[in-house]
Structures are given as structure tokens and as C-alpha cells.
Protein backbone atom coordinates (compact mmCIF):
# COMPACT_ATOMS: atom_id res chain seq x y z
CA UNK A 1 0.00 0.00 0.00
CA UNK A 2 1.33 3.14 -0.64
CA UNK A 3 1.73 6.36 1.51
CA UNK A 4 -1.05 8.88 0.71
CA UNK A 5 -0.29 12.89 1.77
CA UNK A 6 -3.72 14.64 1.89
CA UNK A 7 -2.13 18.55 2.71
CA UNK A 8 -3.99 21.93 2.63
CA UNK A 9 -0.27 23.73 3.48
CA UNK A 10 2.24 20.90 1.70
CA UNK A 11 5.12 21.04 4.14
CA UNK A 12 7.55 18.37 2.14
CA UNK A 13 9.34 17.67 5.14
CA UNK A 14 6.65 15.84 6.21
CA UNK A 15 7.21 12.72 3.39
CA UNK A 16 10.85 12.52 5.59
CA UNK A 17 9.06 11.45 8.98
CA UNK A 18 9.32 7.04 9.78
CA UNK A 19 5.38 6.45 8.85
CA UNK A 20 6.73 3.15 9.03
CA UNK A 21 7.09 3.56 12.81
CA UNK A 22 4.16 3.29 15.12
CA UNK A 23 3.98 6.35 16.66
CA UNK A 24 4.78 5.47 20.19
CA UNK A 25 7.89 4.23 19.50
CA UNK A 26 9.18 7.67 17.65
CA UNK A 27 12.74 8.86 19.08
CA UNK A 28 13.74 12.28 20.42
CA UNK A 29 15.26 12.27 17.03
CA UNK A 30 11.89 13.82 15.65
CA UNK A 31 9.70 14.26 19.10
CA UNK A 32 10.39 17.15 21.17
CA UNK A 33 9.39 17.62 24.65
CA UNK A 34 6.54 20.22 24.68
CA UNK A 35 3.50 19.59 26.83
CA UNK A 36 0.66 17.62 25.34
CA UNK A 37 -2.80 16.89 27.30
CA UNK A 38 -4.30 13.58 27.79
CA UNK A 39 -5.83 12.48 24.71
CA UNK A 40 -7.18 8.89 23.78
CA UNK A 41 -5.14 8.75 20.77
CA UNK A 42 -1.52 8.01 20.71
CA UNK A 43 -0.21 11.86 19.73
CA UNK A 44 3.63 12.95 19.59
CA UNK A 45 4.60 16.64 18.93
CA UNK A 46 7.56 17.03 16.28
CA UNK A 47 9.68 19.24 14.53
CA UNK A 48 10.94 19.81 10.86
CA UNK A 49 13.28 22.17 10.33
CA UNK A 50 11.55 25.74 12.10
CA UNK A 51 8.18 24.29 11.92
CA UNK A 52 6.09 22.11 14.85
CA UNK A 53 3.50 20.00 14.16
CA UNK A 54 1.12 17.58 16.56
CA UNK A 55 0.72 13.98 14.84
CA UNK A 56 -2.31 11.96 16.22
CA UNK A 57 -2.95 8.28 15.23
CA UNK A 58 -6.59 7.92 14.58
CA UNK A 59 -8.65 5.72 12.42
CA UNK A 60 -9.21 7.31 8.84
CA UNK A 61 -12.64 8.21 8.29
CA UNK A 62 -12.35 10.28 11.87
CA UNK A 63 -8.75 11.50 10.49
CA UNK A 64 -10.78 13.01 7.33
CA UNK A 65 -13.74 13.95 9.06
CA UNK A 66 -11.74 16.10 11.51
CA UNK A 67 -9.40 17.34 9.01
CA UNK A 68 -12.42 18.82 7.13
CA UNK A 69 -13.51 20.17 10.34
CA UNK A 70 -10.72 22.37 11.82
CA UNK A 71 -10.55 23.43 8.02
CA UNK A 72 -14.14 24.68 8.56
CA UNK A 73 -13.41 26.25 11.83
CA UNK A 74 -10.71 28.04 10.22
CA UNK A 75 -12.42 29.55 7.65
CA UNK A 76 -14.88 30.69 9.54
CA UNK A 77 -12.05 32.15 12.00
CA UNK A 78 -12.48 30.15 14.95
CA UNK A 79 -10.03 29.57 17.64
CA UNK A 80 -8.49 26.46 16.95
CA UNK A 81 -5.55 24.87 15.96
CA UNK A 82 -4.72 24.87 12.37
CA UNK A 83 -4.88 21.06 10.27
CA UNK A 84 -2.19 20.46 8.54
CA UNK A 85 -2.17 16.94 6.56
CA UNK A 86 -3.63 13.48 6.82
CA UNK A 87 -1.17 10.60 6.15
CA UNK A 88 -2.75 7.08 5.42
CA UNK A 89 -1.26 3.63 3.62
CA UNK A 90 1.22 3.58 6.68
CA UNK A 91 2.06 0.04 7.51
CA UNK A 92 5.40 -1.47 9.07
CA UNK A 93 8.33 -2.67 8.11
CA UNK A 94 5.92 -6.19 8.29
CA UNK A 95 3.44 -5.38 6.11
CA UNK A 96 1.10 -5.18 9.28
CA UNK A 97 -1.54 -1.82 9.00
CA UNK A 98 -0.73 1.19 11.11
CA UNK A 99 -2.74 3.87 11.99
CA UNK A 100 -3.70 6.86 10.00
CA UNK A 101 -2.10 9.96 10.96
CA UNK A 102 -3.58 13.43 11.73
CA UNK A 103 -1.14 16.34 11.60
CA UNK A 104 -1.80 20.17 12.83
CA UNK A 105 0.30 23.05 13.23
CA UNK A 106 1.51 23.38 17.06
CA UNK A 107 0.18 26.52 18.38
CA UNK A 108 3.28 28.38 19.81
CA UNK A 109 3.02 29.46 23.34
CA UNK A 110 0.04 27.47 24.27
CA UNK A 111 -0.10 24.59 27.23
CA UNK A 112 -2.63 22.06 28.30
CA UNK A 113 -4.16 22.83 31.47
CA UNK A 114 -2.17 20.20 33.30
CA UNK A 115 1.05 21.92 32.25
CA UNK A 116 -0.30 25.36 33.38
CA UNK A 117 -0.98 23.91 36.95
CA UNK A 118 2.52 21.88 37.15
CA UNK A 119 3.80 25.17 36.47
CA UNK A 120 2.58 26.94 39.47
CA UNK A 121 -0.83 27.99 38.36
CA UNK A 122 -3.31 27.85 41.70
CA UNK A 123 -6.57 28.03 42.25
CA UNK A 124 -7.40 31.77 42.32
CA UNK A 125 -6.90 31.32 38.51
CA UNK A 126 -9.65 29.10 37.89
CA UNK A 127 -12.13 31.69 36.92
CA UNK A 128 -9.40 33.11 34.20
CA UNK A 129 -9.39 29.34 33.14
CA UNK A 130 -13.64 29.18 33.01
CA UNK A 131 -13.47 32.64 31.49
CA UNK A 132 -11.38 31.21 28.05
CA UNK A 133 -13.68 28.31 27.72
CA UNK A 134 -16.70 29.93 28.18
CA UNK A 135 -15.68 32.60 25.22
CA UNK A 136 -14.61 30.13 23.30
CA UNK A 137 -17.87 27.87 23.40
CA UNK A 138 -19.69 30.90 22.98
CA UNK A 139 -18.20 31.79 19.94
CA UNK A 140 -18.68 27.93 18.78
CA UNK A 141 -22.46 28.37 19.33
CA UNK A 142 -22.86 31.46 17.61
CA UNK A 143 -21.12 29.85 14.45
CA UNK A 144 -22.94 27.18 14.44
CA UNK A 145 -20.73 24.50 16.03
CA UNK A 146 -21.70 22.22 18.11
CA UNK A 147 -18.84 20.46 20.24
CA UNK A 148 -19.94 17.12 21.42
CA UNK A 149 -16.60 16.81 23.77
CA UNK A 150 -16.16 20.17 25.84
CA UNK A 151 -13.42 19.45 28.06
CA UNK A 152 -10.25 21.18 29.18
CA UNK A 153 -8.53 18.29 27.46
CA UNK A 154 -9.63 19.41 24.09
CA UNK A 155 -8.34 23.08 24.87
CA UNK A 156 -5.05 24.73 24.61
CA UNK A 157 -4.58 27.92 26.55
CA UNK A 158 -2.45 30.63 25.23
CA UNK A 159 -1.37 33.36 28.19
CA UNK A 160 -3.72 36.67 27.34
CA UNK A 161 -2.68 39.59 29.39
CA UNK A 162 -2.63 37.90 32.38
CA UNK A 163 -6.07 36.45 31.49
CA UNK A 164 -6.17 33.54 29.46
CA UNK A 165 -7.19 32.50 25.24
CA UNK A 166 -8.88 29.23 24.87
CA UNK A 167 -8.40 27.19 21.34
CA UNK A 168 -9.88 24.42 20.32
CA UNK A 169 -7.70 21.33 19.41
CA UNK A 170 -10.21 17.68 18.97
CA UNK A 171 -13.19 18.52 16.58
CA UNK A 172 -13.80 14.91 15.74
CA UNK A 173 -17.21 14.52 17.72
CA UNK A 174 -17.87 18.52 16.31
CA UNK A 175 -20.42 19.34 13.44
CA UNK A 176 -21.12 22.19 11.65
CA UNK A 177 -24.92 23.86 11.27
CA UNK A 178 -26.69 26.62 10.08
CA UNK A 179 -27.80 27.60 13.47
CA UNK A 180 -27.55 25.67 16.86
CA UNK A 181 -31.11 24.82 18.78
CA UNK A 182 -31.03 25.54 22.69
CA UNK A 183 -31.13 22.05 23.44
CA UNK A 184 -27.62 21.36 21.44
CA UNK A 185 -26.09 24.01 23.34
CA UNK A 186 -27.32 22.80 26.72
CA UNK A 187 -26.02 19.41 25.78
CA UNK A 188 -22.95 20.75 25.15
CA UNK A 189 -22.66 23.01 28.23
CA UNK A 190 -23.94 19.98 30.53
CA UNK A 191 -21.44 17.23 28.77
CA UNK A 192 -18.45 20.28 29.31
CA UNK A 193 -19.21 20.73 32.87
CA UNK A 194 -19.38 16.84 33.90
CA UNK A 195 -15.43 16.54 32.33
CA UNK A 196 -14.21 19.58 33.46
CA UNK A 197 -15.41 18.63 37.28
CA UNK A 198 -14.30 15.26 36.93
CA UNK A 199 -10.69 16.61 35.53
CA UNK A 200 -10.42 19.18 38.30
CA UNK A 201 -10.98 16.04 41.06
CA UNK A 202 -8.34 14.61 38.91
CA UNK A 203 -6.20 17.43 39.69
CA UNK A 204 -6.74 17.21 43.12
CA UNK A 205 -6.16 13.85 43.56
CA UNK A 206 -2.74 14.49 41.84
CA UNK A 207 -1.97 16.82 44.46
CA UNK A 208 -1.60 19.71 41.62
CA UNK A 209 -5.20 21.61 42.74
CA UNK A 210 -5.64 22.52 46.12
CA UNK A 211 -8.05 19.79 47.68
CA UNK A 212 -10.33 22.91 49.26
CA UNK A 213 -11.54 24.07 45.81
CA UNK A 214 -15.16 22.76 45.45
CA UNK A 215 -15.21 21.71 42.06
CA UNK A 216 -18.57 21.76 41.75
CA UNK A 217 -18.88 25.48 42.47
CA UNK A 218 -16.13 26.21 39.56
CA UNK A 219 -18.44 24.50 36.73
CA UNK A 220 -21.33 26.10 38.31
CA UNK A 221 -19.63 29.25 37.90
CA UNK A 222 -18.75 27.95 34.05
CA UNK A 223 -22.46 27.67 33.20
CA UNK A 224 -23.66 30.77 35.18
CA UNK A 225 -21.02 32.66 32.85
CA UNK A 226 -21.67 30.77 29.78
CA UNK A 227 -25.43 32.42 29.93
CA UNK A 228 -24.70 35.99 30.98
CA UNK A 229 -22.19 36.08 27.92
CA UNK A 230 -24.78 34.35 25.64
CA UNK A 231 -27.67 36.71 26.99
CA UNK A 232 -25.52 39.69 26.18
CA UNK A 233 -24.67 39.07 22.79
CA UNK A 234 -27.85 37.62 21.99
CA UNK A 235 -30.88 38.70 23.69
CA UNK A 236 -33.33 40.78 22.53
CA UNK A 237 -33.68 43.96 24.34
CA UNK A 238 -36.85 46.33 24.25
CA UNK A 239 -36.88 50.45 25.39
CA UNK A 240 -39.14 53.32 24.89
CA UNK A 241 -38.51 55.03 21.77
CA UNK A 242 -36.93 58.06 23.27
CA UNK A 243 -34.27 56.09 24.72
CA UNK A 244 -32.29 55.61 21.13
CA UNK A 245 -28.99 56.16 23.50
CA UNK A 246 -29.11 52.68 24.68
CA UNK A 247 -28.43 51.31 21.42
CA UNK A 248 -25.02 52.36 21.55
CA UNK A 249 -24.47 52.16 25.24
CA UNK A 250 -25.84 48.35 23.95
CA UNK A 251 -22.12 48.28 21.39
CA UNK A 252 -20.31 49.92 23.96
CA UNK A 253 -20.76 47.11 26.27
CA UNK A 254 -20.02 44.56 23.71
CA UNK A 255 -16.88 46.08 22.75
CA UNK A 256 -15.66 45.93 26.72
CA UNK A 257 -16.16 42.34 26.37
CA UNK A 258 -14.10 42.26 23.19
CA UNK A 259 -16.70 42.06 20.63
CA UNK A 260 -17.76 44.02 17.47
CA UNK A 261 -21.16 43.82 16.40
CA UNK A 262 -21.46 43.91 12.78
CA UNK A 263 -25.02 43.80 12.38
CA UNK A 264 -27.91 44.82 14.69
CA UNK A 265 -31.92 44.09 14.16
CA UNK A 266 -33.85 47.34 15.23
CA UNK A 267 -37.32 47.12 14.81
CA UNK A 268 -39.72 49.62 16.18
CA UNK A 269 -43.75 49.11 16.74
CA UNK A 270 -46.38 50.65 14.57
CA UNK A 271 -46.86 53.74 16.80
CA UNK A 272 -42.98 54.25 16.68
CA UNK A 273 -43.08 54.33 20.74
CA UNK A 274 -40.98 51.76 21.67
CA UNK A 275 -37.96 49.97 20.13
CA UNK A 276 -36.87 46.48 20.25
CA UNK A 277 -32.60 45.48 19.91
CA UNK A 278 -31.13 42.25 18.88
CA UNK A 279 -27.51 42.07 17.58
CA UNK A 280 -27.22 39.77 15.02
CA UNK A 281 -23.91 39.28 14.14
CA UNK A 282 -20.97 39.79 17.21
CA UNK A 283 -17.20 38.92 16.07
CA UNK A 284 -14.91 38.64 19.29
CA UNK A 285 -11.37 40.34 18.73
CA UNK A 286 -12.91 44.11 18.63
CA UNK A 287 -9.11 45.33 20.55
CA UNK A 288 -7.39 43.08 18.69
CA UNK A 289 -8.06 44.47 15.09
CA UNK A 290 -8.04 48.09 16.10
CA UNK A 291 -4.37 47.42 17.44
CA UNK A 292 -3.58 45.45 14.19
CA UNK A 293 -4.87 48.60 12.30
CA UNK A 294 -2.97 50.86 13.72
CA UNK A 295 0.52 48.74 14.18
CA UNK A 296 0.12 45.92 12.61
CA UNK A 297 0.63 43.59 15.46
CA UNK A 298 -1.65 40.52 15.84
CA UNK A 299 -1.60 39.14 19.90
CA UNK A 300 -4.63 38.08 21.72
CA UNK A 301 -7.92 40.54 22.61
CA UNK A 302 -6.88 41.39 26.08
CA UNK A 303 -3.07 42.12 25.28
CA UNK A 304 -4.50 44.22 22.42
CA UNK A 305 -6.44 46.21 25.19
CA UNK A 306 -3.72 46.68 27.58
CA UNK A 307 -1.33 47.83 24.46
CA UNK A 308 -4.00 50.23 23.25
CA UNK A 309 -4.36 51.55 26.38
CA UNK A 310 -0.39 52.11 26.97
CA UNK A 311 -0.63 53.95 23.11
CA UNK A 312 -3.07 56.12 24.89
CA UNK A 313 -1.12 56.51 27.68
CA UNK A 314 2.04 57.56 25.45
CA UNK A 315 -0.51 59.86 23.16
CA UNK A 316 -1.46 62.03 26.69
CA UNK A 317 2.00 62.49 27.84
CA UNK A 318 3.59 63.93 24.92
CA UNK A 319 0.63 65.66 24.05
CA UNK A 320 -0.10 63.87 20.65
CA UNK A 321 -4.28 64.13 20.57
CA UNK A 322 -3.79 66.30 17.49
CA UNK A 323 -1.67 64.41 15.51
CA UNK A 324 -2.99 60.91 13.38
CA UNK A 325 -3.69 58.22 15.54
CA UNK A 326 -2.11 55.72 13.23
CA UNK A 327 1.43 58.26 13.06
CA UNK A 328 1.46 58.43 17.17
CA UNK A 329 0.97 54.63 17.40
CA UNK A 330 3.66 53.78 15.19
CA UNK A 331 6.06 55.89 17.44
CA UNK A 332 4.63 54.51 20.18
CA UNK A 333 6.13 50.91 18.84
CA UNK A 334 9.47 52.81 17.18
CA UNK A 335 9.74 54.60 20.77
CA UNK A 336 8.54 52.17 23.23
CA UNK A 337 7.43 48.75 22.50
CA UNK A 338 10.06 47.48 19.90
CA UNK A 339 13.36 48.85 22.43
CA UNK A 340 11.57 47.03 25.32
CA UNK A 341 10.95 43.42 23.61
CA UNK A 342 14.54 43.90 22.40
CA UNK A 343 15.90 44.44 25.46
CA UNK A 344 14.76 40.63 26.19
CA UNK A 345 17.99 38.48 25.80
CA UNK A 346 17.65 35.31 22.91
CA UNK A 347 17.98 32.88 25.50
CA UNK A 348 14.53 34.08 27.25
CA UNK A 349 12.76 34.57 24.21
CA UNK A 350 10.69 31.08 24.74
CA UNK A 351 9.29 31.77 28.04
CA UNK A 352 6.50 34.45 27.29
CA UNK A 353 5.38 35.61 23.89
CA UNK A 354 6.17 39.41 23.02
CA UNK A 355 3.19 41.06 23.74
CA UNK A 356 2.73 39.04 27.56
CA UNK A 357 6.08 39.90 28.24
CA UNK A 358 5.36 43.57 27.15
CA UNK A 359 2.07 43.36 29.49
CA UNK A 360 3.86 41.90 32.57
CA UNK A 361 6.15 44.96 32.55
CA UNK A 362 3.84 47.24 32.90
CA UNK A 363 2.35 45.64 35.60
CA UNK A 364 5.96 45.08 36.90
CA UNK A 365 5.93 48.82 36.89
CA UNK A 366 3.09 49.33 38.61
CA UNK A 367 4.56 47.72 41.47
CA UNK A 368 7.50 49.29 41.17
CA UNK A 369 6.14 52.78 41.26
CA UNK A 370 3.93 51.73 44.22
CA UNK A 371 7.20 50.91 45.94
CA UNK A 372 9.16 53.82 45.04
CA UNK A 373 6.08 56.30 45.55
CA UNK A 374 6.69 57.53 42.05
CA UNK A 375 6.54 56.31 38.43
CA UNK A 376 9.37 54.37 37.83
CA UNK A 377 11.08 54.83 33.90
CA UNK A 378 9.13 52.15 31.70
CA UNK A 379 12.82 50.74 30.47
CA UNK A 380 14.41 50.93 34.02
CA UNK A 381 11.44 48.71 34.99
CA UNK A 382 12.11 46.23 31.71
CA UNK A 383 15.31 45.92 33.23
CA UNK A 384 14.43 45.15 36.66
CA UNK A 385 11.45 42.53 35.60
CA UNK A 386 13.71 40.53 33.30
CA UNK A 387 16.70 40.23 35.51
CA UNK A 388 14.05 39.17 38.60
CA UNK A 389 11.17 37.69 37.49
CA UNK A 390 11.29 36.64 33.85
CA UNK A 391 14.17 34.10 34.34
CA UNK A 392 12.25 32.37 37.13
CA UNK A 393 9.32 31.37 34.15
CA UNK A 394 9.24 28.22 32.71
CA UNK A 395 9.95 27.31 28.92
CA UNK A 396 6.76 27.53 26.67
CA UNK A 397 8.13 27.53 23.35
CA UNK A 398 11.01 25.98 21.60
CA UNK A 399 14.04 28.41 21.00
CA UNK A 400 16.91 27.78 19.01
CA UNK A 401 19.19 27.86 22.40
CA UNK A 402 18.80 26.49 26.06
CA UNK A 403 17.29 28.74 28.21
CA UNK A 404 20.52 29.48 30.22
CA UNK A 405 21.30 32.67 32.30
CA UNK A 406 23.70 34.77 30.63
CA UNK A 407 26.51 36.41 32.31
CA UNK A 408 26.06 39.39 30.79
CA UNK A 409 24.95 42.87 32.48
CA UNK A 410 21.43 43.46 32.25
CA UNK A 411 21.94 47.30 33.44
CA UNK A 412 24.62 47.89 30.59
């Protein structure tokens, strides 16, 4: 039987990996040791050249099936990790059948939620956790997606300005539609809460969740949040017709969650007295483009916010509310932003992702100045947070060099 390469983004490195090889039995020759969650399927993360990929064995049709899927999800621009080839015909040196092989794109800077508690996460970051997956299955629904595995298994969390980004990474139970009903959300939202309390008791019988968190009060707390974020972006809201204002204040409290609307449903009665609101359409990421407008930069929502609101910041103290908001945010980054992430030496450059490190020095400074009782200089405080705290973070990406101290001066 021959080797078959079904690719969306042909990576020819791939044809090089031992497909003759059940997976398990791969070498540190190809696997490298990044996190992975628990998964049912044998799964290996490996690298070609500059480029990561996950490799799951799975049976073909569900291979296919999910391939299609996170293809869908991708296009629709969903949070989720990004397919990258299915590889079937595999069989051993024997002739014996192996598994088909799903590959996707490892999503840089992102850990399971295991990995995020072995590395010192506690329990007064639950909600953060909740937070992520409640977005993210609200943003499912409102495509059209329904789940059918909700788990924190099936997510990868990617640090957001000291919150947290959920993505999706198994879609092979997920389908498509046109429009979810109630009772396929409900399902999913009841099947998400029964394995994320049995996975926290997991984590507490490990010994890496403190045994007095109630676990039942955290996915309480999921579904509470899951319909106050639903009921905001979807409910239909009725006010006298001299009220008009509250269609805005309506956007403005959507965009403090992160969302645009792009399309609203405003339909008044006969007499023209009273008014009835329903948004429509809602696109999370409402930070996140205006920064990418005006920089360039693409990070997460909430790192977008906090960057927006240092431009601001840098716009009121030099006195810049006259000039083009596009021209002060550009020497904002010439100025600010791109000396800072510099200043990070090459050996660190795999513990945080730019824009996190960029947001944990300004709250670095904000301790600083509290200290100090007086602003401290934005690069004296770069200084002081990598040469005290960043060091002391764990790896979460793969560099091209150890993460080893250097000797060098960090003042100079």
C-alpha cells in the first residue's frame, strides 16, 4: 500500500518522517518535549526544520472527518488549531496496517491545562481558566458549532494579558450547522461541565489543585457565565422610543467584552413608541483588530487592550491628541514597545510571547512605582522585571538555544 499525503499547506518535510514507525515508539530524534494533554489517541509533537506540528494516530474516516472540520473552523475564523495533513497507507516494516495519521500546526506558546498547573498555576486562577472556555464555546455556538466533547482536554490555553485565550484542538465529535437549537447548546454546556469537574478532582487527587476548591462550584460558575455572555450578545432587548442612547451604550458594552457587532436588528412598533434590539452578528477580537490597524501587530484581545491603552497613555503624555492616531501609534512601537521586547535576551525569548512579556512589565511597573512612591522609567522597569522575574518562568516555546542565564549585564 502506498503512503497517501492529503495537505492543505504541503510542508515536504513531512514525506521525511518514519510512517513506518508506530507512533509510540518515535525517538527524540523527531519528538520534542513540549506539553501535550491527555488524549485517547496516541499523539507525539515534532519538529521539521523551524516548523512544529502535533501527529495523532486515529482511524481514517475520523482523520478526514476532523481534518475537514478544523478546516471549517478556520475559515470561519475560529479559535483552533490549524490542520495540517492526513497521512494514510502507513504500515510497518511487516506489512502489518498502522494507523492513520492526523497532523496540525503546534500553536506556539500554548499549554494544556495540566502543564499550566505543574507550572505553578493555583486556584485563584480558575475563573481566568472558566473565562477562556466559556468565550470560546460561545463563539462555537454562535457559528454554528456544536462540540460534542467540551473538556479542558480538548483546549489549549495561550497566556492573554494575564487572562487567558482558549483554542480548540479535537473537533472529531464537532459538526457544523446553520444555526444551533437551545437544546444542542445545553447538551454541550452539561457534557463540558461533567469533564471539566471530573478533571479538576483529577487534579486534586494528583496533588496539583488545592483539595479545598469545590469543584462543583467552579463549573457552576462555568455555566452561570456561559449564559450571561450568551444573553448579552444575543438577547433581545426592548426600550421606549426616546431612549435611542441605549443602542449604543448596547455596542459599547459589547466592545468591553471584546466584541464588534457587525449587524444589529432594530425594529420599532407601529406607533414608533418603543424599540426592540437584537444584535445579530458579534465577532470577538474588537481590541485586537483596532491594534492590528494601527501597528500591525496581531496578539490576543486582552493584550490588544492593555497595548492600546499604553498607546493612549504615550498619546497624553507627549501631548499627541492632534496628531494621526495611526502616526502616534507607530512611534509609540518605534519609541517604546520594539526597544523594550529587544531588550529581552535570545535565550529568554521562549518563556513568554512578546506582547505578555510587554504586558507583565507594565504591571511590573506598577509595582515598582507603588514601591518607590513615584513612576518608575518604563525601560528601568524592563530591566528590573527581566533580571528578577522573567528568568524564574518556565519554557513555553522551543528556541533555538537552552534557556541558560547569561553572564552578561542586564543594566549595561
Amino acid at each position: 500500500m502506498a503512503l497517501r499525503f492529503v495537505a492543505n499547506r504541503p510542508d515536504p518535510a513531512i514525506v521525511s518522517l518514519p510512517w513506518s514507525v508506530p507512533l509510540e515508539k518515535w525517538t527524540d530524534e523527531f519528538v520534542v518535549p513540549l506539553p501535550r494533554g491527555l488524549s485517547r489517541h496516541v499523539v507525539r509533537i515534532v519538529r521539521l526544520g523551524a516548523k512544529t506540528y502535533a501527529v495523532k494516530e486515529t482511524q481514517e474516516p475520523i482523520a478526514f472527518r476532523e481534518y475537514t472540520m478544523l478546516r471549517d473552523l478556520q475559515r470561519l475564523g475560529l479559535p483552533s488549531v490549524v490542520p495540517q495533513a492526513v497521512v494514510t497507507g502507513r504500515v510497518d516494516p511487516d506489512g502489518e496496517p498502522l494507523p492513520t495519521a492526523l497532523l496540525t500546526q503546534h500553536l506556539r506558546f500554548s499549554l494544556p491545562y495540566r502543564s499550566l498547573f505543574a507550572h505553578g498555576m493555583t486556584a485563584e486562577h480558575l475563573p481566568s481558566l472558566v473565562d477562556a472556555i466559556v468565550v470560546l464555546l460561545v463563539r462555537l455556538h454562535l457559528s454554528g458549532f456544536y462540540w460534542g466533547d467540551v473538556s479542558l482536554s480538548n483546549v489549549l490555553f495561550r497566556r492573554d494579558a494575564g487572562a487567558f485565550a482558549a483554542y480548540l484542538v479535537d473537533a472529531e465529535t464537532g459538526e457544523l450547522r446553520p444555526q444551533l437549537s437551545d437544546q444542542m447548546r445545553r447538551n454541550d454546556l452539561t457534557v463540558g461541565t461533567e469533564n471539566i469537574f471530573a478533571e479538576l478532582l483529577d487534579l486534586q487527587a494528583s496533588e496539583n489543585l488545592d483539595a479545598e476548591v469545590e469543584a462543583h462550584e467552579i463549573v457552576e460558575m462555568l455555566a452561570e457565565r456561559y449564559d450571561a455572555l450568551w444573553a448579552e450578545l444575543t438577547v433581545e432587548e426592548e426600550f421606549p422610543a426616546e431612549e435611542m442612547w441605549r443602542i449604543q451604550q448596547r455596542i459599547e458594552r459589547l466592545n468591553e467584552l471584546g466584541f464588534d457587532v457587525e449587524e444589529l436588528d432594530i425594529v420599532t412598533d407601529f406607533d414608533g413608541d418603543k424599540v426592540r434590539l437584537q444584535p445579530r452578528v458579534v465577532e470577538l477580537g474588537h481590541h485586537q483588530r483596532e491594534l492590528q490597524s494601527l501597528t500591525g501587530m496581531l496578539v490576543e484581545d486582552n493584550q490588544a487592550r492593555r497595548m492600546l491603552n499604553d498607546v493612549n497613555s504615550y498619546i497624553a503624555h507627549f501631548g499627541l491628541d492632534g496628531e494621526d492616531r495611526q502616526l502616534a501609534a507607530s512611534r509609540w512601537m518605534t519609541e517604546i514597545y520594539d526597544p523594550i521586547i529587544s531588550m529581552v535576551p535570545p535565550e529568554a525569548r521562549g518563556k513568554l510571547e512578546p506582547a505578555e512579556i510587554f504586558h507583565e512589565i507594565l504591571t511590573h511597573r506598577w509595582y515598582l512605582s507603588e514601591r518607590a512612591g513615584a513612576e518608575v522609567d518604563i525601560f528601568d522597569t524592563a530591566r528590573d522585571y527581566i533580571a528578577t522575574e522573567l528568568w524564574r518562568k518556565p519554557e513555553e516555546a522551543i528556541t533555538s538555544a537552552p534557556a541558560i542565564r547569561p553572564s552578561m549585564d542586564l543594566e549595561a
